[in-house]
Protein backbone atom coordinates (compact mmCIF):
# COMPACT_ATOMS: atom_id res chain seq x y z
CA UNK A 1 -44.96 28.73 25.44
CA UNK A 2 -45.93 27.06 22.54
CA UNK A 3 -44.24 29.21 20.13
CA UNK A 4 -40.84 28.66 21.43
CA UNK A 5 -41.69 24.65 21.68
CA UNK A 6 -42.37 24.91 17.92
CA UNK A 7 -38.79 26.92 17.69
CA UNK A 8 -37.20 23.93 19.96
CA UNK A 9 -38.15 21.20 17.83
CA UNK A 10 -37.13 23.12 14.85
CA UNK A 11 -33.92 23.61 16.10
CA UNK A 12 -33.31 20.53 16.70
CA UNK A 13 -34.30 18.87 12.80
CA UNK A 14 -31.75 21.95 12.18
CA UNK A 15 -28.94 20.44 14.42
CA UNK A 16 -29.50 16.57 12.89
CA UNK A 17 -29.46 17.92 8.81
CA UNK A 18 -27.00 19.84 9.17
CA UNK A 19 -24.69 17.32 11.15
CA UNK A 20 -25.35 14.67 8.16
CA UNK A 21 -25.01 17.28 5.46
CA UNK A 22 -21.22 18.49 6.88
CA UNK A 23 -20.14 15.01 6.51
CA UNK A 24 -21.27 15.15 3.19
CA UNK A 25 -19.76 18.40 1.66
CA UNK A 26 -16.63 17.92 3.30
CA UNK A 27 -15.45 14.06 2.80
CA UNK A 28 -14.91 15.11 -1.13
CA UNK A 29 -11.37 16.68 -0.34
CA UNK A 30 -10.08 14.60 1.53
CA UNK A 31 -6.62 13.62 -0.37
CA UNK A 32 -3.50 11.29 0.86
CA UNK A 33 -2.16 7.69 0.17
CA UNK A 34 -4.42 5.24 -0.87
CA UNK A 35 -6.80 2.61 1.22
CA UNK A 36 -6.17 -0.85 1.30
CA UNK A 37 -9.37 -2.54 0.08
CA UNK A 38 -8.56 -5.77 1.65
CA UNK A 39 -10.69 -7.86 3.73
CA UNK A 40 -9.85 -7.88 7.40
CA UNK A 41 -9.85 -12.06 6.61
CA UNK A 42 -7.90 -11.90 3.54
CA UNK A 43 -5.17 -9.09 4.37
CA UNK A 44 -4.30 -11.18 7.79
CA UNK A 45 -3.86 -14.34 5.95
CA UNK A 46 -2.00 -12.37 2.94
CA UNK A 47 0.58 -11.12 5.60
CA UNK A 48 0.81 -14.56 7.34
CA UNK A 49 1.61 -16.70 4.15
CA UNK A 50 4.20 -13.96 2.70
CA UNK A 51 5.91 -14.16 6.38
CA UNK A 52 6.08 -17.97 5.81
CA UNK A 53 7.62 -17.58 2.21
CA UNK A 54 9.85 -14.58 3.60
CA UNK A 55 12.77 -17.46 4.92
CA UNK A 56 12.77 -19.17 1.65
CA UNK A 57 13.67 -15.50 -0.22
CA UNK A 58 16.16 -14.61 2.81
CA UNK A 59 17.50 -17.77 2.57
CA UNK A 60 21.35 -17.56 1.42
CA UNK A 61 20.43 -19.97 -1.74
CA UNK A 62 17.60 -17.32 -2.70
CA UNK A 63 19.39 -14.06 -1.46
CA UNK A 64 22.77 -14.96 -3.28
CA UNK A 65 21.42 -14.68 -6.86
CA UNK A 66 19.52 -11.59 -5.91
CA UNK A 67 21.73 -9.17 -4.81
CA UNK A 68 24.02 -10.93 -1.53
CA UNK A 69 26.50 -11.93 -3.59
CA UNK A 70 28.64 -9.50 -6.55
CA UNK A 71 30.97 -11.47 -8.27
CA UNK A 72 32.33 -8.19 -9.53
CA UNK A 73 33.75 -6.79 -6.56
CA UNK A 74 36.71 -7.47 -4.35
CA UNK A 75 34.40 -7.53 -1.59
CA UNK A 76 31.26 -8.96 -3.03
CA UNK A 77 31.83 -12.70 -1.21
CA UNK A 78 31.75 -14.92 -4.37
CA UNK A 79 33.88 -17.68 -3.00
CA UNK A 80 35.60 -17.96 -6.93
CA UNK A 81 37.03 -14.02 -6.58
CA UNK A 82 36.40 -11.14 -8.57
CA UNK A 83 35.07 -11.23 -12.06
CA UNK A 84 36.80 -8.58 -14.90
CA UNK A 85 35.89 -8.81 -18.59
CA UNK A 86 38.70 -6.49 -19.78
CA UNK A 87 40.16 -9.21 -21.47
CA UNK A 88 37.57 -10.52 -23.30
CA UNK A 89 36.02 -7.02 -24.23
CA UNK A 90 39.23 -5.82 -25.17
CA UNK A 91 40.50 -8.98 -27.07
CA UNK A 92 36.82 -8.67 -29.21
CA UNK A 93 37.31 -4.93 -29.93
CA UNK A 94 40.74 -5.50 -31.37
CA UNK A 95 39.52 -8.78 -33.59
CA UNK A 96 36.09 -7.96 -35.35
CA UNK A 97 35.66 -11.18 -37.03
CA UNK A 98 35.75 -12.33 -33.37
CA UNK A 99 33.29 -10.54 -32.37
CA UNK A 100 30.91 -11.91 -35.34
CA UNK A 101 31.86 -14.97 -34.44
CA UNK A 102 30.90 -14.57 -31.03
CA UNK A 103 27.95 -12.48 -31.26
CA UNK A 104 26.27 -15.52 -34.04
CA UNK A 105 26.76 -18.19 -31.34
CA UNK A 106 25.64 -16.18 -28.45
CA UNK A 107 22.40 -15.23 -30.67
CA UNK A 108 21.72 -17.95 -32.93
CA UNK A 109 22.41 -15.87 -36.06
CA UNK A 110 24.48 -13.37 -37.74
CA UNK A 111 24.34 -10.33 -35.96
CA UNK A 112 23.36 -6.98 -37.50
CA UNK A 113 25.05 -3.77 -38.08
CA UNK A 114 22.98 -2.46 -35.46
CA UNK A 115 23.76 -5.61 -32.84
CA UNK A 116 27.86 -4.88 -33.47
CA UNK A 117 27.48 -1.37 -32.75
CA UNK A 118 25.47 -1.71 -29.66
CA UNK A 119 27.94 -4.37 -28.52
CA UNK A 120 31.07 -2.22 -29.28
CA UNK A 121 29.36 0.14 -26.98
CA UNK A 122 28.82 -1.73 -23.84
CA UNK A 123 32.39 -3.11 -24.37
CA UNK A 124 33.89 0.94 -24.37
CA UNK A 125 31.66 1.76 -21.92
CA UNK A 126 32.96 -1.19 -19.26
CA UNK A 127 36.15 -0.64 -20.08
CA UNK A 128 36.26 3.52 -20.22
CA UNK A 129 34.58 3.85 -16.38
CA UNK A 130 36.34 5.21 -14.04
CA UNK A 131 36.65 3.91 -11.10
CA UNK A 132 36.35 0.68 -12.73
CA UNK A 133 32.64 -1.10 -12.29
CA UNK A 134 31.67 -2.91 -9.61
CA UNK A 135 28.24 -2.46 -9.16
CA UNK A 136 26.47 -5.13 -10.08
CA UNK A 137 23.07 -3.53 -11.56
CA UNK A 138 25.83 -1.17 -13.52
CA UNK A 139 27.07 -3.98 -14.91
CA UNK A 140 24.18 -6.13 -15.87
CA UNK A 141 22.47 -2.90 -17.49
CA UNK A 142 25.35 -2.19 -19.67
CA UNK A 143 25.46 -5.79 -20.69
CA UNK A 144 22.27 -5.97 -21.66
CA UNK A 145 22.02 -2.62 -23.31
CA UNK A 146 24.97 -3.54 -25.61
CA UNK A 147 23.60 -7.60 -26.06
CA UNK A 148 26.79 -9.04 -24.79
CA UNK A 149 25.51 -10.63 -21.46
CA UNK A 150 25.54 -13.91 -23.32
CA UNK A 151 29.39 -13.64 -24.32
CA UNK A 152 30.42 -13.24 -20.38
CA UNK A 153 28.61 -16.24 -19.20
CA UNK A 154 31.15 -18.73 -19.62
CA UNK A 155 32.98 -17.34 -17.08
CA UNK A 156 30.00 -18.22 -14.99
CA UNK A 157 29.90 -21.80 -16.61
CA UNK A 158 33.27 -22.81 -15.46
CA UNK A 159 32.25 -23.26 -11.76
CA UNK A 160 28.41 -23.25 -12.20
CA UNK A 161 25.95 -25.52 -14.55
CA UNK A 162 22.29 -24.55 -14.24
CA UNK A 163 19.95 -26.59 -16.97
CA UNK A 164 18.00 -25.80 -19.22
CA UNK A 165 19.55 -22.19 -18.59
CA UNK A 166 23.20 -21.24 -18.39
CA UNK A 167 24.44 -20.08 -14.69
CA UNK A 168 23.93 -15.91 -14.03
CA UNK A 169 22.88 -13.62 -11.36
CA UNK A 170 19.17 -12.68 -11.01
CA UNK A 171 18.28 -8.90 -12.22
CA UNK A 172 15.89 -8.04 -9.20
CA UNK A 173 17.48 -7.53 -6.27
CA UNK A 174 16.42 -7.66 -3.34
CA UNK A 175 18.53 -9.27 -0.44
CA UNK A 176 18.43 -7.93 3.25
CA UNK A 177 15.19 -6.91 2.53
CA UNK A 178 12.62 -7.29 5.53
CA UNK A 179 9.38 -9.58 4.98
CA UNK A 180 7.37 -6.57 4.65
CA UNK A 181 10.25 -4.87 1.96
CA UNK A 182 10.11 -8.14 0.00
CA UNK A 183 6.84 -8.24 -0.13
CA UNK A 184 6.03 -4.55 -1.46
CA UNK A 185 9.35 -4.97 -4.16
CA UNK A 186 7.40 -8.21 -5.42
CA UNK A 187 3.88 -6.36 -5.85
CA UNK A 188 5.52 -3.11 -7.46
CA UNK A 189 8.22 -5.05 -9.80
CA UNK A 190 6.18 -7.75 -11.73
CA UNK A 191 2.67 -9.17 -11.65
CA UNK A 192 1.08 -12.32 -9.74
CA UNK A 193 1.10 -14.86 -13.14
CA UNK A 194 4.96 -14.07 -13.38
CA UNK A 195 5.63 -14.48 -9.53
CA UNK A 196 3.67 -17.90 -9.50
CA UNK A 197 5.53 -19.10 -13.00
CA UNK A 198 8.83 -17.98 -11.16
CA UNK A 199 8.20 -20.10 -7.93
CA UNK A 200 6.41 -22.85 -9.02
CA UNK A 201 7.81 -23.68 -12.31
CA UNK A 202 10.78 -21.72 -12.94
CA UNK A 203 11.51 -22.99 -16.65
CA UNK A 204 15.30 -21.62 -16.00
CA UNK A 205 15.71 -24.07 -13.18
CA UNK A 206 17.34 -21.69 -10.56
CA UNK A 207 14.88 -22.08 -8.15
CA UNK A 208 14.79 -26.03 -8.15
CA UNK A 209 18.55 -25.68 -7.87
CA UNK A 210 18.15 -22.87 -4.77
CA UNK A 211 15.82 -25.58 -3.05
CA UNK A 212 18.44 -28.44 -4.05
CA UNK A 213 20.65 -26.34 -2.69
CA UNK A 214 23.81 -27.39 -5.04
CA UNK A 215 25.06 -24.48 -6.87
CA UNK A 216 25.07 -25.85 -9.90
CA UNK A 217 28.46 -26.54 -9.17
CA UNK A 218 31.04 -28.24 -11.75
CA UNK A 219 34.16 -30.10 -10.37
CA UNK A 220 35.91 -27.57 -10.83
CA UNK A 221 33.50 -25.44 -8.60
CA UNK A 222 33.72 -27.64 -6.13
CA UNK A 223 37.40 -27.69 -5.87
CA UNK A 224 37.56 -23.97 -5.82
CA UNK A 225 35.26 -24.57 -3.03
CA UNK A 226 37.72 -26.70 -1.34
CA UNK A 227 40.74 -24.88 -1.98
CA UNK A 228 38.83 -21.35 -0.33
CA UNK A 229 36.82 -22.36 2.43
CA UNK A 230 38.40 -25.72 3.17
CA UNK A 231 34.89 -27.48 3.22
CA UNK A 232 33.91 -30.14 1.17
CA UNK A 233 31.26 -29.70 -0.96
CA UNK A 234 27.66 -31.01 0.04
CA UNK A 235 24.77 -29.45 -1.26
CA UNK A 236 23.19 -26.76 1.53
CA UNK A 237 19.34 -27.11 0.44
CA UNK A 238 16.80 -24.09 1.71
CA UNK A 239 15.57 -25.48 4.88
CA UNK A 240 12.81 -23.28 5.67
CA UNK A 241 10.02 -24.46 3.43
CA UNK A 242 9.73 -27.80 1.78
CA UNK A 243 9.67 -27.05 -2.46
CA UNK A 244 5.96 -28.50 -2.12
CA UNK A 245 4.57 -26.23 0.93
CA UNK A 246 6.17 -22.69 -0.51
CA UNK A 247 4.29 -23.20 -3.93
CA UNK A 248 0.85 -24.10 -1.72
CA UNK A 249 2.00 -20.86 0.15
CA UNK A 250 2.34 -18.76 -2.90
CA UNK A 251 -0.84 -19.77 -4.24
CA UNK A 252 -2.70 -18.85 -0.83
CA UNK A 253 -0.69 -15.65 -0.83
CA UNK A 254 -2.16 -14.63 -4.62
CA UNK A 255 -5.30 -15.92 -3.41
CA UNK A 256 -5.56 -14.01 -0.42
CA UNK A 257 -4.65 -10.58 -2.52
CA UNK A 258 -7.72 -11.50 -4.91
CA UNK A 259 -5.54 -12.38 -7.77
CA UNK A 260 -3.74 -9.27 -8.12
CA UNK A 261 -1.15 -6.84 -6.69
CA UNK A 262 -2.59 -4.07 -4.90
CA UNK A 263 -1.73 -0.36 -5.16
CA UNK A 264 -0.47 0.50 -2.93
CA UNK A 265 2.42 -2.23 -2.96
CA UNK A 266 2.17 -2.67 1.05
CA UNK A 267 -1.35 -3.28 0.84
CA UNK A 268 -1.34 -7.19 1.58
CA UNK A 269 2.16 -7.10 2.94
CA UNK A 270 0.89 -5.87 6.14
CA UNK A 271 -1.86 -5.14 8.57
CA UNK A 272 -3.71 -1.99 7.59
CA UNK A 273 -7.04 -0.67 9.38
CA UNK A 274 -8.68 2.48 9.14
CA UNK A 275 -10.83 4.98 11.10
CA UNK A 276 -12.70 8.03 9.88
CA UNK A 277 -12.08 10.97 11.69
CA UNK A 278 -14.30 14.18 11.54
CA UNK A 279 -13.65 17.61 13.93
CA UNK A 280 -15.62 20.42 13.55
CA UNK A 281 -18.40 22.92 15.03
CA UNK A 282 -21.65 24.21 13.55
CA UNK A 283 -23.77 27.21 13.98
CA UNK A 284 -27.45 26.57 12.98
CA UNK A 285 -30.40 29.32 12.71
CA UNK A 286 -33.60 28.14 12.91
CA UNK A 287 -35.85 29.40 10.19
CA UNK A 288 -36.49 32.65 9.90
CA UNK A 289 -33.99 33.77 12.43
CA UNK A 290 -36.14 33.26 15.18
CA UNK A 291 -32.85 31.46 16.94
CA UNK A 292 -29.25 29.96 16.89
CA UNK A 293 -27.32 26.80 18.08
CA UNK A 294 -23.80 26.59 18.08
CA UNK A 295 -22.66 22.39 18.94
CA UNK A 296 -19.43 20.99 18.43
CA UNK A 297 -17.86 17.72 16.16
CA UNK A 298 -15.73 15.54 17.13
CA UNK A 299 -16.29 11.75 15.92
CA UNK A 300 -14.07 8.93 15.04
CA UNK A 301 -15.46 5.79 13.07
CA UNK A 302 -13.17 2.75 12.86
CA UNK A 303 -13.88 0.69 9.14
CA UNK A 304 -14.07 -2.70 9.33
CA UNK A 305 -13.37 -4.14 5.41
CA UNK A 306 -15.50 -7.27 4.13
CA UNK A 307 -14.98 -8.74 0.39
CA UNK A 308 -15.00 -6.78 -2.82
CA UNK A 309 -13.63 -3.52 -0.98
CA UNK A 310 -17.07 -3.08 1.39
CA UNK A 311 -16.51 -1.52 4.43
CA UNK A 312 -18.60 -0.96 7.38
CA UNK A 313 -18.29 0.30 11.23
CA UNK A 314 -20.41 0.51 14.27
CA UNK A 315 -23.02 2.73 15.59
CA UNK A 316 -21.21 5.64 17.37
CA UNK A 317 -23.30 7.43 19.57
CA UNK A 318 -21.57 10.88 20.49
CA UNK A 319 -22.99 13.64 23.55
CA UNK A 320 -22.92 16.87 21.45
CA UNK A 321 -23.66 19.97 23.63
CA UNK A 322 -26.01 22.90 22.55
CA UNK A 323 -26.21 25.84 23.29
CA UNK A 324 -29.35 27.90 22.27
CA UNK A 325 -30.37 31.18 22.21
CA UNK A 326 -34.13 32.21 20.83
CA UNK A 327 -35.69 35.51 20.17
CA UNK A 328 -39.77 35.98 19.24
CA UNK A 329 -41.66 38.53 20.04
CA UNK A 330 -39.87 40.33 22.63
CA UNK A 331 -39.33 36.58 24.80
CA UNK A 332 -35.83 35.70 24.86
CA UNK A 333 -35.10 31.95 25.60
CA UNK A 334 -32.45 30.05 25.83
CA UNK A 335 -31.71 26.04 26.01
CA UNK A 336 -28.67 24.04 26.90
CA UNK A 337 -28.62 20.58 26.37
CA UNK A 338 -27.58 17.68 25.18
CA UNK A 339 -27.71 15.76 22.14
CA UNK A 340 -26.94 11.48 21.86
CA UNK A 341 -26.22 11.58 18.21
CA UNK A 342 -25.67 8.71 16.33
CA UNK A 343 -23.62 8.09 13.41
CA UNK A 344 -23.18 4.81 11.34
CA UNK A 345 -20.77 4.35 7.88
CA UNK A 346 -21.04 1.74 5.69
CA UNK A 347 -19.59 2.22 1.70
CA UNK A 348 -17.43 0.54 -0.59
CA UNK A 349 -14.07 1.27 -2.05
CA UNK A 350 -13.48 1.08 -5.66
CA UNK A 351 -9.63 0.68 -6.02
CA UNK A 352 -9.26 0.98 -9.48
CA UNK A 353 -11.22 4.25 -9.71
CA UNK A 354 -9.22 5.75 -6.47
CA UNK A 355 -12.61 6.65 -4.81
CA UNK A 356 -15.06 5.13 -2.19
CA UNK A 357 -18.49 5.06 -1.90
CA UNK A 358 -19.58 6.26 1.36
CA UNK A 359 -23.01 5.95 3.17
CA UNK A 360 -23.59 8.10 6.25
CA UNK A 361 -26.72 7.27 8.65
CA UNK A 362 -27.62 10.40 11.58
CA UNK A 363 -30.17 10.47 14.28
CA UNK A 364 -29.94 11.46 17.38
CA UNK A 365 -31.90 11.69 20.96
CA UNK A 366 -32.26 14.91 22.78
CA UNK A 367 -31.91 14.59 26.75
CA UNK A 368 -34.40 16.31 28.91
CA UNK A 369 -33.18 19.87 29.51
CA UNK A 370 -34.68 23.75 30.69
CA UNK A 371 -35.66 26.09 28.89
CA UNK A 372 -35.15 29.93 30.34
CA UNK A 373 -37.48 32.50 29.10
CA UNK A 374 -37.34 36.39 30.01
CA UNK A 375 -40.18 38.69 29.02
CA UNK A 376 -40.86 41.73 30.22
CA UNK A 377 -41.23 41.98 34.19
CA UNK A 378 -40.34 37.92 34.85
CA UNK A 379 -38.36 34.47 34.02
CA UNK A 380 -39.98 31.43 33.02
CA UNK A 381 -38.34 28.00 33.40
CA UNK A 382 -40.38 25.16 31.91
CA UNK A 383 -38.86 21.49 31.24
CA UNK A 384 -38.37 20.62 27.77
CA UNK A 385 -38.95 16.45 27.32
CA UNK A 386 -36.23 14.41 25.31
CA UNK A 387 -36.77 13.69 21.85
CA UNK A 388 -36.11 11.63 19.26
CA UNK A 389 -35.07 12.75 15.57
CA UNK A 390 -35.34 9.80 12.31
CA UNK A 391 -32.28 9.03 10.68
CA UNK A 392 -31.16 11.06 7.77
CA UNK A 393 -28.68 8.86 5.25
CA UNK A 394 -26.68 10.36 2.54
CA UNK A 395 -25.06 8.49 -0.04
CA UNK A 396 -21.77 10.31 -1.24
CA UNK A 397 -18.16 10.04 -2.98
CA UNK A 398 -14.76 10.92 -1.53
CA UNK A 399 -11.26 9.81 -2.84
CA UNK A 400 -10.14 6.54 -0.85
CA UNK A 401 -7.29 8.03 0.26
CA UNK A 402 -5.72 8.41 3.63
CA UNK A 403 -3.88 10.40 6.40
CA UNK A 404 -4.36 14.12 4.57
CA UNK A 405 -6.46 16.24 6.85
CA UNK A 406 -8.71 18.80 5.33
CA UNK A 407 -10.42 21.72 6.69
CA UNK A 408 -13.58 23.16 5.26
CA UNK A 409 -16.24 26.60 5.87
CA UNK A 410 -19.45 25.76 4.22
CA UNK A 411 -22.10 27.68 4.35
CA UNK A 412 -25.71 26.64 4.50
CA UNK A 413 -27.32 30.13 3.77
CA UNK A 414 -30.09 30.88 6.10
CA UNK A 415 -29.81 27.73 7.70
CA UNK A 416 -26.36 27.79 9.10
CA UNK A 417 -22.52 26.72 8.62
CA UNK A 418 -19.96 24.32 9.45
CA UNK A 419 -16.51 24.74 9.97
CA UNK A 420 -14.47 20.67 9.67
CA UNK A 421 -11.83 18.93 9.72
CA UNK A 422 -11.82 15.84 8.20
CA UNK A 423 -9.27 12.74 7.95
CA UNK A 424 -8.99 8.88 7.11
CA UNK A 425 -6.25 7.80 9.43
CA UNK A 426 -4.76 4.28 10.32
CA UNK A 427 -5.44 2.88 13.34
């Protein structure tokens, strides 16, 4: 029997190589959204912090300016009614040395040919639509397109003084957006330096006048105030977060993302964890033909992330069944049993090159099975003892990327195949 011992333990190094190798061909086409490379620690304090500075942006005072409130609309719920420039714009169209006049205080200096035209453009353009504007990113696009925003803002200034900046609505908007929706529009719409100049020293002054919580209203403001609502005015500061403990919060919040926005956007916004997934089967000859072994895949590795985009997970061990059939010199044999296999990941992510490093470690421990001989005239059963195969690791490089699966036939020549499928899913 010693022949078909030296065929069993072949088989077997057969079964272990090839198991490492599939991992290896097929993790290269795996495709799908992007991996979060945050730390476990980080992205739970990331989400945390931006849940804490989430009532201060859904805070009427915050949400007004950016998008709760249209001053152009019937139904927008400025308190002071609708806004229309069609008297200005069409006062200015019909007097040009208005218009110069107006333009060189708005800018600081004589407009060009260049500045009139554009202006005389955004002027037609408001008045020609039809229905009439009333959206207010319409509006603030073709103000800014034709350089006339600054003409319409003492409109603003009659109810609502803002130093150093005059009164006017902000251009992102984003209000009844959830924590997790403000948080993604912030990362994909500007970068951490301007978020943390915004909140913590907004040169403009709007946010020291959301936290104050006054409106920057004039006297004549507040009357209007009066005469709508029949309140008195009293200033209606944000009450969620002193001004002190959301600029501590935004700095923990940049901090916790590394010091940059993340691609994509909802990585730090919230909790994102990963498992590698691989399915397949495998049909292995053992050299020279002498025998086959067809064992199935199926394997799932959850990724725990550490700093700098390192990832790791535990030791899986995973019962793999075999089934073997061996031919030599007119002895058939065959072999069913079981394999512990063992499979440990560990690898980095590289975010700005879109790919991850991945490391994969197999070994394995055969349990003691039978083997079944025929040769001519009898059977033969003889025990076969466990075993126990090194580790094989394999260094390779897939796409970080997630939720795509992939299926794959490689072919090992004489040695064998392996049929996969292979996936990074969330867990």
């Amino acid at each position: 029997m010693g022949l078909t011992r030296r065929m069993w333990r072949s088989l077997q190094r057969a079964v272990l190589a090839v198991a490492a190798l599939a991992l290896l061909v097929s993790a290269a086409a795996v495709a799908g959204p992007p991996i979060c490379p945050m730390s476990d620690a980080d992205l739970e304090k990331a989400v945390r912090t931006f849940n804490q500075m989430a009532a201060v942006f859904q805070d009427k005072r915050c949400s007004n300016c950016h998008g709760a409130v249209n001053p152009f609309s019937e139904t927008g719920g400025h308190v002071g009614g609708k806004f229309s420039f069609n008297a200005q714009f069409q006062g200015l169209l019909s007097n040009r040395a208005e218009l110069v006049a107006d333009l060189t205080r708005a800018q600081g200096h004589a407009p060009s040919d260049q500045d009139i035209a554009n202006a005389v453009a955004g002027m037609k353009t408001y008045l020609s639509a039809d229905p009439p504007m009333t959206d207010r990113g319409a509006i603030r696009d073709v103000l800014e397109l034709g350089g006339i925003k600054e003409l319409v803002e003492g409109q603003c200034a009659a109810c609502h003084k803002n130093q150093p900046a005059p009164w006017g609505l902000a251009s992102s908007l984003w209000a009844g957006k959830s924590p997790e929706q403000l948080c993604e529009f912030i990362q994909a719409s500007m970068d951490p330096s301007d978020f943390l100049n915004h909140v913590t020293e907004d040169r403009l002054g709007f946010v020291q006048t959301g936290f104050a919580g006054t409106r920057g209203l004039t006297p004549a403001g507040q009357a209007i105030l009066k005469e709508q609502t029949g309140r008195d005015y009293a200033p209606e500061p944000v009450k969620a977060m002193s001004p002190s403990a959301f600029v501590a919060a935004a700095n923990d919040w940049i901090d916790a993302l590394g010091g940059r926005f993340h691609k994509p956007p909802s990585c730090g916004c919230s909790i994102q964890k990963y498992r590698l997934e691989v399915k397949g089967e495998t049909a292995i000859h053992v050299q020279g033909g002498a025998g086959t072994s067809k064992s199935k895949l199926d394997r799932t590795m959850d990724m725990a992330f550490g700093k700098d985009g390192v990832f790791s997970g535990p030791t899986l061990t995973t019962p793999v069944t075999i089934s073997n059939k061996m031919n030599a010199g007119g002895t058939n044999c065959t072999i069913d049993m079981i394999l512990d296999q063992t499979l440990k990941i560990d690898g980095r992510v590289d975010e700005a090159a879109g790919q991850m490093s991945v490391k994969t470690t197999v070994g394995g421990q055969s349990r003691p099975a039978q083997m079944t001989c025929t040769v001519p005239g009898r059977v033969i059963r003889s025990p076969v003892p466990a075993t126990t195969s090194d580790p094989q690791t394999r260094t390779f490089e897939m796409p970080a990327q997630v939720d795509e699966p992939k299926e794959f036939e490689v072919s090992f020549g004489p040695n064998g195949s392996v049929s996969l499928e292979l996936r990074v899913l969330p867990r």
